[in-house]
Protein backbone atom coordinates (compact mmCIF):
# COMPACT_ATOMS: atom_id res chain seq x y z
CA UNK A 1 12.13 -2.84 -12.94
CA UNK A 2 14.82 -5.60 -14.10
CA UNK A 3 13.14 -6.00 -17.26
CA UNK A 4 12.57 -2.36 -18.18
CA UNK A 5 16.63 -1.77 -17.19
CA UNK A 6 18.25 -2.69 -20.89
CA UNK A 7 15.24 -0.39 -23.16
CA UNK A 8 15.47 2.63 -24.08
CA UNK A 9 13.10 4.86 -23.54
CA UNK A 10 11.10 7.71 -25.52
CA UNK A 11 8.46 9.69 -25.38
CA UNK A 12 6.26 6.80 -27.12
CA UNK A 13 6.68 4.49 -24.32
CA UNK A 14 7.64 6.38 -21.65
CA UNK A 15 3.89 6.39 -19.90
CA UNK A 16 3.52 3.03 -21.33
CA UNK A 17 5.92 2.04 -19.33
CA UNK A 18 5.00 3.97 -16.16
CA UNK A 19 1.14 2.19 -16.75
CA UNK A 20 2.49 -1.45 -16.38
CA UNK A 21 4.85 0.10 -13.84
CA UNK A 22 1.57 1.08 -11.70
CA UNK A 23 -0.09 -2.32 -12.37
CA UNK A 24 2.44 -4.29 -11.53
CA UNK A 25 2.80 -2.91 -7.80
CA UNK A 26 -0.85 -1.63 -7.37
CA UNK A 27 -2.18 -4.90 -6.10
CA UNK A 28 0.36 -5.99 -3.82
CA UNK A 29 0.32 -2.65 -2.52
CA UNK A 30 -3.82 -2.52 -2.09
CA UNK A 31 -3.53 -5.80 0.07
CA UNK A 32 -0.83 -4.65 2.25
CA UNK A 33 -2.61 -1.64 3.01
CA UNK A 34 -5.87 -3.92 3.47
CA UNK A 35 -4.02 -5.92 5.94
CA UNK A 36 -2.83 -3.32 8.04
CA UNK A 37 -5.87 -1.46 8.48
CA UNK A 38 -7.75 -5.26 9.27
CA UNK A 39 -5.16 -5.28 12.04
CA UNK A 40 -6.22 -2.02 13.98
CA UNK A 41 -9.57 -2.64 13.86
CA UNK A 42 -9.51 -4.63 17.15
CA UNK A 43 -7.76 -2.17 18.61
CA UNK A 44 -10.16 0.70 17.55
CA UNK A 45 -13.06 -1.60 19.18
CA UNK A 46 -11.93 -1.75 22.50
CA UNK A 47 -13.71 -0.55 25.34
CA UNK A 48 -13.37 0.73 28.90
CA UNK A 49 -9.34 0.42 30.73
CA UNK A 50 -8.16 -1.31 27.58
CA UNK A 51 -9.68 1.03 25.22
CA UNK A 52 -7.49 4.20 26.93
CA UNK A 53 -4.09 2.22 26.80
CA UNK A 54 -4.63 1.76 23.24
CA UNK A 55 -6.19 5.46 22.23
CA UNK A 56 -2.59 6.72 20.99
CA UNK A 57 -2.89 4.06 18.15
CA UNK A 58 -6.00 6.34 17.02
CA UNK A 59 -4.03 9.23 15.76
């Protein structure tokens, strides 16, 4: 966003900007989210007495 501060903006660029706005976070933001739901996955395969400790993380 540093390098967007000092333009102005119009109607020509405005979505222009928004575009490279969206690619610029989108991947960081799709691994994150990857990582996270890698995590729980171990806790969603648990069985038996472990498997009812963890069943709040479900919801």
């Amino acid at each position: 966003h540093k390098h967007y501060e000092n333009e102005m903006i119009t109607d020509e660029n405005r979505w222009d900007m928004i575009l490279q706005s969206a690619l610029q976070v989108g991947p960081p933001l799709f691994f994150s989210l990857l990582i996270i739901t890698l995590s729980f996955l171990p806790v969603f395969a648990l069985q038996a007495q472990e498997g009812r400790l963890f069943s709040t993380c479900d919801y």
